[in-house]
N, C-alpha and C. Protein backbone atom coordinates (compact mmCIF):
# COMPACT_ATOMS: atom_id res chain seq x y z
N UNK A 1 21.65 -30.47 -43.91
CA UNK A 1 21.61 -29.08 -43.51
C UNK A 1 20.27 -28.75 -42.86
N UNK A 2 18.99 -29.13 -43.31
CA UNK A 2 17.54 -28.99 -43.04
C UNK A 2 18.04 -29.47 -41.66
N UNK A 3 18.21 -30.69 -41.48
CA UNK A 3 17.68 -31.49 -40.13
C UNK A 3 19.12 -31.16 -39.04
N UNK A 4 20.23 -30.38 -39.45
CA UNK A 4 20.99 -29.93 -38.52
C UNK A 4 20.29 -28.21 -37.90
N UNK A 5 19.62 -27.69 -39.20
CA UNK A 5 18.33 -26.30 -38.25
C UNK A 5 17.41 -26.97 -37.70
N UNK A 6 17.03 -27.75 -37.85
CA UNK A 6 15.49 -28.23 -36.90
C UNK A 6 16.32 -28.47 -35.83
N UNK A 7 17.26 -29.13 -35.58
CA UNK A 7 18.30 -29.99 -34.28
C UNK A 7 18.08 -28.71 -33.33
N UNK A 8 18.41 -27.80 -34.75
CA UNK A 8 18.97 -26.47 -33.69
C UNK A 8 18.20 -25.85 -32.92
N UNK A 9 16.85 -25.58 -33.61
CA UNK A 9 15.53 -24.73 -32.98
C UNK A 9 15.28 -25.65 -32.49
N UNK A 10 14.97 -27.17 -32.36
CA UNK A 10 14.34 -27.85 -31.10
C UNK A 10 14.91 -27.55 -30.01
N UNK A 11 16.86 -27.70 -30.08
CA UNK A 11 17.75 -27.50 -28.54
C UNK A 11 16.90 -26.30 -28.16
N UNK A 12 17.26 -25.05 -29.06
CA UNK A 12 16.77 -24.00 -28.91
C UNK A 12 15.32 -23.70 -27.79
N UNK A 13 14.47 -24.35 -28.06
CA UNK A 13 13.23 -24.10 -27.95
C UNK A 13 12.91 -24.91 -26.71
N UNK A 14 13.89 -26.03 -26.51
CA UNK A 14 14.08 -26.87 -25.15
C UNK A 14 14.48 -25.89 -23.82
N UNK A 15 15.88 -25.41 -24.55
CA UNK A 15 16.56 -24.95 -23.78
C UNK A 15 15.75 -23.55 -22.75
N UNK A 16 14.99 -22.90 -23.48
CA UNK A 16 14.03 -21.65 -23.38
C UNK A 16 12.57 -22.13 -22.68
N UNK A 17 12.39 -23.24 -22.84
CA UNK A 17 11.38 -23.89 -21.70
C UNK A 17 11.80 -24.51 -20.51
N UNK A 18 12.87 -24.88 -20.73
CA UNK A 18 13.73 -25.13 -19.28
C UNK A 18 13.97 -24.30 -18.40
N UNK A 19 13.82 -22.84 -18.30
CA UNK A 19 13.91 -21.86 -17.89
C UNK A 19 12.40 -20.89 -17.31
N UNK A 20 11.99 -22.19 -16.55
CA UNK A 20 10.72 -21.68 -15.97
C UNK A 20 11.53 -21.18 -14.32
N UNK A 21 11.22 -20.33 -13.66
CA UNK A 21 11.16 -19.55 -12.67
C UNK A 21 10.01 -19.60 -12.10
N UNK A 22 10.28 -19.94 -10.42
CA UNK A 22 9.02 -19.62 -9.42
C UNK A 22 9.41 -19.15 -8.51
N UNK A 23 8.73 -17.66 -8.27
CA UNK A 23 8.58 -16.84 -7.62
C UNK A 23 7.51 -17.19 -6.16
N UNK A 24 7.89 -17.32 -4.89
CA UNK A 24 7.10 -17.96 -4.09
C UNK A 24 7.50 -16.72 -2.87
N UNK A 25 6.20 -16.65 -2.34
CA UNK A 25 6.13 -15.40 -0.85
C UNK A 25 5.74 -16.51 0.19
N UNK A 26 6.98 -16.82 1.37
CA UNK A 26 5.79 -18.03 2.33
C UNK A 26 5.97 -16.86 3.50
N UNK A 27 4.56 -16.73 4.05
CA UNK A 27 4.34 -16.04 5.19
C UNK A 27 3.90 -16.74 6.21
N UNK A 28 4.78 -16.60 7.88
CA UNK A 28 4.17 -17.49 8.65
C UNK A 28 3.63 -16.38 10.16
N UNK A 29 2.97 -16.42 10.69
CA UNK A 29 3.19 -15.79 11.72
C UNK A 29 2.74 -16.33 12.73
N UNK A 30 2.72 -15.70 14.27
CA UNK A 30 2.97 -16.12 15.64
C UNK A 30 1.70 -15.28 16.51
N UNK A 31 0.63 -16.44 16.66
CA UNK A 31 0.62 -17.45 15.99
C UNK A 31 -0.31 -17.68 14.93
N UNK A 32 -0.03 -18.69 14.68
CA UNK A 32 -0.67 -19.77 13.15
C UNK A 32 -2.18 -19.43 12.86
N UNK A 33 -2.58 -19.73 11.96
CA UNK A 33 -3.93 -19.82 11.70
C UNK A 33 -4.68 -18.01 11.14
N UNK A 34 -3.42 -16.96 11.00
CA UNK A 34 -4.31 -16.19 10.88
C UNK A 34 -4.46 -16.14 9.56
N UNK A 35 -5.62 -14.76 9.26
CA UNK A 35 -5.65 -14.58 7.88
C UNK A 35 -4.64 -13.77 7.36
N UNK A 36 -4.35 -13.93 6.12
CA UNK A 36 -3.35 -12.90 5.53
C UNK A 36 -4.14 -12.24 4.26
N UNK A 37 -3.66 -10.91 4.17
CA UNK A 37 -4.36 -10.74 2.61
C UNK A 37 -3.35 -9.67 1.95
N UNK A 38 -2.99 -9.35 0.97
CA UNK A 38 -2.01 -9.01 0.18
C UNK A 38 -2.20 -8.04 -0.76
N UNK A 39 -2.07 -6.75 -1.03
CA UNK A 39 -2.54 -5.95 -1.76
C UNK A 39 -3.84 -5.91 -1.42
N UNK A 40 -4.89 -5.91 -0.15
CA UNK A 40 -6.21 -6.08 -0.68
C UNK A 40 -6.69 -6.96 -1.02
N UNK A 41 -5.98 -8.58 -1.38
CA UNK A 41 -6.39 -9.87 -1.90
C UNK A 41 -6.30 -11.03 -1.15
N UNK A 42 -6.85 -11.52 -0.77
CA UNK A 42 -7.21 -12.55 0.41
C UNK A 42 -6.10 -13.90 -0.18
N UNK A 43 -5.18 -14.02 0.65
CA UNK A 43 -4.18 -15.30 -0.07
C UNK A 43 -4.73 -16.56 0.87
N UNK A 44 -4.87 -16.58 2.27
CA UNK A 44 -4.98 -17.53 2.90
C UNK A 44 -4.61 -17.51 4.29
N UNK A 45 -4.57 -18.59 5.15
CA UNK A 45 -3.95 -18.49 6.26
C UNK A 45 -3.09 -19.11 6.36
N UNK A 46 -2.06 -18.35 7.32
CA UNK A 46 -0.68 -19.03 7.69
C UNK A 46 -0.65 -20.47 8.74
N UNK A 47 0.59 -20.89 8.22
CA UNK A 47 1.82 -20.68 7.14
C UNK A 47 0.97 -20.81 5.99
N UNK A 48 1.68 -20.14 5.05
CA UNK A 48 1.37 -20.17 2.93
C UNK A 48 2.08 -20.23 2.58
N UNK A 49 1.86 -20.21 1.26
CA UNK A 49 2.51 -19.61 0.44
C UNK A 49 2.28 -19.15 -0.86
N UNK A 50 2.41 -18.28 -1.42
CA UNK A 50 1.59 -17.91 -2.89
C UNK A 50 2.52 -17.22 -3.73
N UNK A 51 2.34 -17.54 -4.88
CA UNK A 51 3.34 -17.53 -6.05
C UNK A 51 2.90 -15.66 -5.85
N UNK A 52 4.21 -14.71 -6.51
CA UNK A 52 3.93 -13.54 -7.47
C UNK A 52 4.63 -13.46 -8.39
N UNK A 53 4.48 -12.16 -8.80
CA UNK A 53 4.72 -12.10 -10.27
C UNK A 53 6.15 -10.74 -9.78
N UNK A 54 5.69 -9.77 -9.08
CA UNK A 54 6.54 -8.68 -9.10
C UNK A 54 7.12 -8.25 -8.01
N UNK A 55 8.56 -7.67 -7.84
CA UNK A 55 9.32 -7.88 -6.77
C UNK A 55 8.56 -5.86 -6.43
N UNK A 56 9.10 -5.84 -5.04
CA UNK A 56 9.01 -4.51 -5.05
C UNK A 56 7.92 -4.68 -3.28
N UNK A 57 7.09 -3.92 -3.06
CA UNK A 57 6.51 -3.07 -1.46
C UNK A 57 5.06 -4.03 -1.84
N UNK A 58 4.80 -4.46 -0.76
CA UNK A 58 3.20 -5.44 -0.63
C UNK A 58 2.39 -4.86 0.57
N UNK A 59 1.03 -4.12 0.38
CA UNK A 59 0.50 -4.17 1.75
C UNK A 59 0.18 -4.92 2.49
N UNK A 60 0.43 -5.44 3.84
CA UNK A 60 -0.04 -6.60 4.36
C UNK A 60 -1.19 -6.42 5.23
N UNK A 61 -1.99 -7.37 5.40
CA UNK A 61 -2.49 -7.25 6.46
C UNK A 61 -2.73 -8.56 7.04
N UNK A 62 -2.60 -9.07 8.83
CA UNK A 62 -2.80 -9.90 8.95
C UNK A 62 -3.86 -10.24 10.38
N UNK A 63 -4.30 -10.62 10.49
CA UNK A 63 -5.76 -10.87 10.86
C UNK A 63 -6.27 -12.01 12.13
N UNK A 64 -6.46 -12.13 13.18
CA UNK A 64 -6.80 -13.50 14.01
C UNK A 64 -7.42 -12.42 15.01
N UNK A 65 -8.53 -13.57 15.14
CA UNK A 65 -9.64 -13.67 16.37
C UNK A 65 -8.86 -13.40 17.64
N UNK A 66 -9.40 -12.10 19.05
CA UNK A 66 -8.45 -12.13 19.69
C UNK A 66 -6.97 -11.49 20.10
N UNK A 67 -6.35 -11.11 18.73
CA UNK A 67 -5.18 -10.47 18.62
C UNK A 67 -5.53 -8.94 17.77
N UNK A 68 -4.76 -8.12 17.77
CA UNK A 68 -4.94 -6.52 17.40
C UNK A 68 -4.59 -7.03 15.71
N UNK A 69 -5.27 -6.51 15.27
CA UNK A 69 -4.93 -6.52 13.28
C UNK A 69 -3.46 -5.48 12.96
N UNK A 70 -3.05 -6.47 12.14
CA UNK A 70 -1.10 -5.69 11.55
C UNK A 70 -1.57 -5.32 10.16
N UNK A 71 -1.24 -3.81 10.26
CA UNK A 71 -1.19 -3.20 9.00
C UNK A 71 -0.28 -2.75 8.63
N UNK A 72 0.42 -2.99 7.66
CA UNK A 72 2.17 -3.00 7.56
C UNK A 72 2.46 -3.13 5.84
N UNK A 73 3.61 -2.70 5.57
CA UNK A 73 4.32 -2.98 4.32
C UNK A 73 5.32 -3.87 4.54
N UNK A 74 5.59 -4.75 3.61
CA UNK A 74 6.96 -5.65 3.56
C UNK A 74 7.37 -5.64 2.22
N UNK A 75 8.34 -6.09 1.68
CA UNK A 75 9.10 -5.47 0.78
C UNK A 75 10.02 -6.80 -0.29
N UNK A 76 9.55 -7.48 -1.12
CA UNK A 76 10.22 -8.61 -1.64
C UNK A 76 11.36 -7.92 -2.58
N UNK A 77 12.55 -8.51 -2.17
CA UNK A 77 13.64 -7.67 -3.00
C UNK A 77 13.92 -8.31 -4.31
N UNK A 78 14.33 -7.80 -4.73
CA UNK A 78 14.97 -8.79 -5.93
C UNK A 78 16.22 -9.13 -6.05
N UNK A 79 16.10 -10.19 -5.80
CA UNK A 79 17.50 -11.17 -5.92
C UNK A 79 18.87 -10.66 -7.01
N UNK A 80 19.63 -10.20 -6.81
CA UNK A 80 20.92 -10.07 -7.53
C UNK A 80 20.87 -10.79 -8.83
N UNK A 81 20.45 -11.92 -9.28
CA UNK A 81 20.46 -12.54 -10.07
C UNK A 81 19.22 -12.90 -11.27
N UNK A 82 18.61 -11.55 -10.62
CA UNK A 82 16.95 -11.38 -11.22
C UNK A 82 17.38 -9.66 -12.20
N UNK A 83 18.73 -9.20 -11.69
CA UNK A 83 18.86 -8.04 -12.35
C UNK A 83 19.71 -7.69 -13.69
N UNK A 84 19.13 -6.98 -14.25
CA UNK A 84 20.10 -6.30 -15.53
C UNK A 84 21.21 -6.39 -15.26
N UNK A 85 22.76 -7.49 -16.22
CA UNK A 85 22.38 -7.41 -17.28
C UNK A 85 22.30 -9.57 -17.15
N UNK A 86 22.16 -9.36 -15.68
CA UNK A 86 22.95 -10.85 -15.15
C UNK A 86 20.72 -12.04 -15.49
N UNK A 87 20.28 -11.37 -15.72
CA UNK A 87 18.88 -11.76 -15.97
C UNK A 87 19.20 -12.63 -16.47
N UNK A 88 19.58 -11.70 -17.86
CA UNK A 88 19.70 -12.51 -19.27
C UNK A 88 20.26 -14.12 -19.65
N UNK A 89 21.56 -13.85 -18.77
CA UNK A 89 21.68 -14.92 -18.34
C UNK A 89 21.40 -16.44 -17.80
N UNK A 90 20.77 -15.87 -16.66
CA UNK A 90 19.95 -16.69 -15.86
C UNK A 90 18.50 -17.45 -15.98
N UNK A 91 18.06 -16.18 -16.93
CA UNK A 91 16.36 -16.74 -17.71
C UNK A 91 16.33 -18.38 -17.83
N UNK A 92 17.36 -18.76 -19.04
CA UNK A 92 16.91 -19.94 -19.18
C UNK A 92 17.26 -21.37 -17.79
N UNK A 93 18.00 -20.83 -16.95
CA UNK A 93 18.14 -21.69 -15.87
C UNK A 93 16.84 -21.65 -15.18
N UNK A 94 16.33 -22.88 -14.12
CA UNK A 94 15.63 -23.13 -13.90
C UNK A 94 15.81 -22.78 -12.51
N UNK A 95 14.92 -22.51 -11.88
CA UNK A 95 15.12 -21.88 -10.08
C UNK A 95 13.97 -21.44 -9.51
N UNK A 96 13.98 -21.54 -8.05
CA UNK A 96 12.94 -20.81 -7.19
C UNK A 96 13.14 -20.01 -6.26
N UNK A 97 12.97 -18.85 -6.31
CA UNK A 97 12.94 -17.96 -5.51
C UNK A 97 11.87 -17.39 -3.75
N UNK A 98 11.99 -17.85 -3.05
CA UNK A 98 11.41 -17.67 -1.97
C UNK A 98 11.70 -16.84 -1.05
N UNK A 99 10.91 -15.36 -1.21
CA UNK A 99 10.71 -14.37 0.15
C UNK A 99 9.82 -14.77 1.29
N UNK A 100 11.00 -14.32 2.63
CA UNK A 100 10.31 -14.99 3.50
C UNK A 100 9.46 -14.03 4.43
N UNK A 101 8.47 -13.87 5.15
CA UNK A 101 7.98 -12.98 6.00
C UNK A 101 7.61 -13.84 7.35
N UNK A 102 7.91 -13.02 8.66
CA UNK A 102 7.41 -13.54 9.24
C UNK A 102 6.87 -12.55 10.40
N UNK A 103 5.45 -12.44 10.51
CA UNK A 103 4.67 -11.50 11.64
C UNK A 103 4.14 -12.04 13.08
N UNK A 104 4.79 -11.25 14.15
CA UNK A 104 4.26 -11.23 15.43
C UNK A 104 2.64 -10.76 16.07
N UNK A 105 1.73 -11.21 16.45
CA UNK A 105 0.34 -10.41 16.60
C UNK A 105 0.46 -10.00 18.03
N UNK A 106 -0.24 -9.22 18.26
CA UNK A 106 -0.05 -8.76 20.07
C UNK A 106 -1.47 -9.06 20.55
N UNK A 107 -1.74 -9.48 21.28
CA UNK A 107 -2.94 -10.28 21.74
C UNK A 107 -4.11 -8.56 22.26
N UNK A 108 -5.16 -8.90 21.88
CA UNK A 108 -5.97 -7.77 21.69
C UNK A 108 -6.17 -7.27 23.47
N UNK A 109 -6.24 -6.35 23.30
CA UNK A 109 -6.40 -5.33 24.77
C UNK A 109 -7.73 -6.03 25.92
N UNK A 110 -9.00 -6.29 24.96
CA UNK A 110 -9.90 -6.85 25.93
C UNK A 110 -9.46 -8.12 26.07
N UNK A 111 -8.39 -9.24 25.68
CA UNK A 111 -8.31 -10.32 26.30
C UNK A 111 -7.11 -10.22 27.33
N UNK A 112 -6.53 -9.23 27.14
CA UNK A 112 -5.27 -9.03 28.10
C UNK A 112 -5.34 -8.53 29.42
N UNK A 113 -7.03 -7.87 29.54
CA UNK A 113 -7.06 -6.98 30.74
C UNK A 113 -8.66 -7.55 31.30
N UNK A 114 -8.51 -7.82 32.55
CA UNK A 114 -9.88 -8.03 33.18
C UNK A 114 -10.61 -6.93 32.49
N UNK A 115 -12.21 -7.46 32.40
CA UNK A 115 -13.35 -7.06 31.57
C UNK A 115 -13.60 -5.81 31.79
N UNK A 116 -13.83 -5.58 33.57
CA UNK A 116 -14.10 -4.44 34.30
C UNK A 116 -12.87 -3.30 34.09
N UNK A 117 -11.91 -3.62 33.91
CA UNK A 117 -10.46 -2.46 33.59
C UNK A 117 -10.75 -1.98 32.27
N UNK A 118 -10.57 -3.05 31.56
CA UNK A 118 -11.05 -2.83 29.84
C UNK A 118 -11.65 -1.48 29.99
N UNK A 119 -12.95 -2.39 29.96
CA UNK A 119 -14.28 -1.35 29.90
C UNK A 119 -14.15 0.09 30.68
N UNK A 120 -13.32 0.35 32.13
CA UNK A 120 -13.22 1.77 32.52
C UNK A 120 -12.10 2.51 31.73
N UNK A 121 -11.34 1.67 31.38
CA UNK A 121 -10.51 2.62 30.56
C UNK A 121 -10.86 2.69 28.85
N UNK A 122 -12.05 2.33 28.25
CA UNK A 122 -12.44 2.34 27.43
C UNK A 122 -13.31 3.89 27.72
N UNK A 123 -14.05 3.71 28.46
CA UNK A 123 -15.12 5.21 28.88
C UNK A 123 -13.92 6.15 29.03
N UNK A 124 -12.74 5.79 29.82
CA UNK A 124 -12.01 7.49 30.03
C UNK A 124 -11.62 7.73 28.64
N UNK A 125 -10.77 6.50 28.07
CA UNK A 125 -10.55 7.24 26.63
C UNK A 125 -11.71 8.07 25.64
N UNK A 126 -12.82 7.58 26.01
CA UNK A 126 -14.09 7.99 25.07
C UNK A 126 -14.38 9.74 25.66
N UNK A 127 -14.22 9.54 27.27
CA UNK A 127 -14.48 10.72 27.51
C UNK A 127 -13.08 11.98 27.34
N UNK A 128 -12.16 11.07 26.87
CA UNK A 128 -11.04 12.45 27.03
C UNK A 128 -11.32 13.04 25.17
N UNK A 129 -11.39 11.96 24.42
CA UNK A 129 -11.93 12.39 22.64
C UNK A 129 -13.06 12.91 23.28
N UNK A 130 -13.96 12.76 23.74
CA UNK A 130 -15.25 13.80 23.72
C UNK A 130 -15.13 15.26 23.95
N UNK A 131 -14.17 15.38 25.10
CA UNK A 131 -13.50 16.03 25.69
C UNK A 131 -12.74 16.79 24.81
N UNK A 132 -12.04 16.43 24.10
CA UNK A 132 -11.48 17.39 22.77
C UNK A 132 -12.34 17.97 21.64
N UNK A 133 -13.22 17.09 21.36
CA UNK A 133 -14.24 17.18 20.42
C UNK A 133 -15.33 18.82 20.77
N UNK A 134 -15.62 18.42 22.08
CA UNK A 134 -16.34 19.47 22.64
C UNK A 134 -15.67 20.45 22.76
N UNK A 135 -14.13 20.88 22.93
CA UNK A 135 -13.50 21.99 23.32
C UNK A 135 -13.78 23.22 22.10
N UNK A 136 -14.15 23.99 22.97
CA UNK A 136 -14.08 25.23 21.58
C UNK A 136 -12.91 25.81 21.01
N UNK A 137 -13.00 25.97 19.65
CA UNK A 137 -11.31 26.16 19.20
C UNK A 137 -10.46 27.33 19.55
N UNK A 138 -9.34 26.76 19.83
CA UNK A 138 -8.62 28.54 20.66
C UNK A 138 -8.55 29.34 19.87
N UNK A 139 -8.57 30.50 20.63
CA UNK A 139 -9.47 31.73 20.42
C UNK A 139 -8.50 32.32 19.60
N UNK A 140 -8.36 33.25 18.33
CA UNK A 140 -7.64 33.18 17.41
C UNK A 140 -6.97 34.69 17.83
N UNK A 141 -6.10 35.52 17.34
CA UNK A 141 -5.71 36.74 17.35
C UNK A 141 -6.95 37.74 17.30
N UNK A 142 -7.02 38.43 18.22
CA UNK A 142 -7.93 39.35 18.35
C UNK A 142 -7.79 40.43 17.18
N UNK A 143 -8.60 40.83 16.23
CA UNK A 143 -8.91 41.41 15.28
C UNK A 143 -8.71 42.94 15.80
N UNK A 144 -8.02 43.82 14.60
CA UNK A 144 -7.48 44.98 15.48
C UNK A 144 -8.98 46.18 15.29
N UNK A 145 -8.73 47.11 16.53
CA UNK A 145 -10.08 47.54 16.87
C UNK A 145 -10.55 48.43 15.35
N UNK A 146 -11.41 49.47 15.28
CA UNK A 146 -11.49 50.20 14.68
C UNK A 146 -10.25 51.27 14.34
N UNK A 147 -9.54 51.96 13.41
CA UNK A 147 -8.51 52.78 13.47
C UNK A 147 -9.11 53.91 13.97
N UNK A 148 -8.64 55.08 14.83
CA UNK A 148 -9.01 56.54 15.82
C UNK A 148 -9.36 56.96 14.08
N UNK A 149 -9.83 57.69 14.73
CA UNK A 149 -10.57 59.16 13.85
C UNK A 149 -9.10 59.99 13.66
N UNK A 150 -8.22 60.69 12.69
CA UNK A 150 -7.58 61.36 12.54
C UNK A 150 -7.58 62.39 13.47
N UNK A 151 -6.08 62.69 13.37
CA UNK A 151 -6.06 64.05 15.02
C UNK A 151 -6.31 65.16 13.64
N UNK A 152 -7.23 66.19 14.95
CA UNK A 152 -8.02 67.44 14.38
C UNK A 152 -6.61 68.22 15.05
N UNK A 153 -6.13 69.51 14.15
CA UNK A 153 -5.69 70.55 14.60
C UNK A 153 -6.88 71.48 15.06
N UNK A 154 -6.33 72.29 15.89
CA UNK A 154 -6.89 73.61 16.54
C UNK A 154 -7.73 74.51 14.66
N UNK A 155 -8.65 75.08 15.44
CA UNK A 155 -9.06 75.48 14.13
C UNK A 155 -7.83 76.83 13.56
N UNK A 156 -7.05 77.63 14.41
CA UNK A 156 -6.15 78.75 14.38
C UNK A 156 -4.95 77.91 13.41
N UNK A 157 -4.65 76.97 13.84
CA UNK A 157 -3.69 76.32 13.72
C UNK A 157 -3.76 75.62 11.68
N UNK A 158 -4.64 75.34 11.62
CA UNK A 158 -5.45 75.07 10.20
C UNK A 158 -4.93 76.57 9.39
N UNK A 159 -4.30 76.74 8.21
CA UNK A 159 -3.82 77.80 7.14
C UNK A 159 -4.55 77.10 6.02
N UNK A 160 -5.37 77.87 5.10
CA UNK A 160 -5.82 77.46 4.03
C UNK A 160 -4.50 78.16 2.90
N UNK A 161 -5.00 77.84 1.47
CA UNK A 161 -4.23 77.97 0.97
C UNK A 161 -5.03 79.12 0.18
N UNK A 162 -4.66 80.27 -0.62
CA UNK A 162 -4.96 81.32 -1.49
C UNK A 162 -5.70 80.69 -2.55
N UNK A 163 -6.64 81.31 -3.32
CA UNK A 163 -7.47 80.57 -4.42
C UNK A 163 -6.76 81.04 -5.32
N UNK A 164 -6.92 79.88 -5.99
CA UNK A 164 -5.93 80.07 -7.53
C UNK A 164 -6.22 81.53 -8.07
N UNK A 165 -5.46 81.78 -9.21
CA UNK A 165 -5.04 82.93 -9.81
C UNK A 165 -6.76 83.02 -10.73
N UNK A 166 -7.23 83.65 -11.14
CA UNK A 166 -8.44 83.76 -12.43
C UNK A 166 -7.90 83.68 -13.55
N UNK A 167 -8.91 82.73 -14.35
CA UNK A 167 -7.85 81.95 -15.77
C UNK A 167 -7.76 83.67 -16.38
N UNK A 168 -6.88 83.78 -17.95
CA UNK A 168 -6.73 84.38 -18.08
C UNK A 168 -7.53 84.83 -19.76
């Protein structure tokens, strides 16, 4: 009886370590070599890949010499088979899960445009923000004037009234 419960909690205790799960994010983008960083946390450069822990919205950002910086959200879902009540299930099976991302960079403005274009359309943009900056703010509803002085009747026209009665 002893050594048919030990049988049992060893299967037991096998079976419940067999049920490791890896969670893997591989991000590649176009092209290669940039940086990526993740919440704020520097993972590496692409292609990667780096384990997480929680499904749900990631800030990205991704990064290369040359190309305009991507600031973006992406979104690791959770797999059908990661959910209530089908988890439970699945825990002790063994599996890997891999969200995939993949980001385009747009090659940065001063390498795309002769130096001399760049640079003049760098000054007009500077001067059209200056240009706003300097504008004085429109001019708001004109505040209403003083109210007239009450209309005076004619002095004829004015009736006083009788003085009260004398107390008694």
């Amino acid at each position: 009886m002893k050594s048919a419960l030990r049988l049992t909690g060893s299967l037991g205790l096998l079976i419940s370590l067999a049920g490791c799960s890896q969670k893997v994010i591989e991000i590649t983008t176009e092209p290669e070599g940039a940086l990526v960083t993740l919440n704020d946390v520097p993972v590496g450069r692409t292609p990667l890949q780096t384990e997480f822990t929680y499904y749900g919205d990631y800030d990205v950002q991704v990064r290369k010499d040359g190309y305009e910086p991507l600031r973006t959200k992406a979104t690791a879902w959770t797999p059908i088979y990661e959910r209530a009540p089908l988890d439970l299930v699945t825990a002790p099976i063994p599996y890997e899960t891999v969200v995939k991302w993949h980001f385009k960079l747009e090659p940065a403005l001063e390498k795309t445009e002769p130096k001399q274009q760049f640079e003049e359309g760098l000054i007009t943009r500077a001067k059209g923000l200056r240009e706003q900056v300097d504008e004085p703010a429109p001019a708001k509803a004109e505040a209403p004037k003083e109210p007239a002085p009450p209309a005076t009747l004619p002095s004829d026209a004015v009736k006083t009234a009788p003085p009260p009665p004398p107390p008694a």
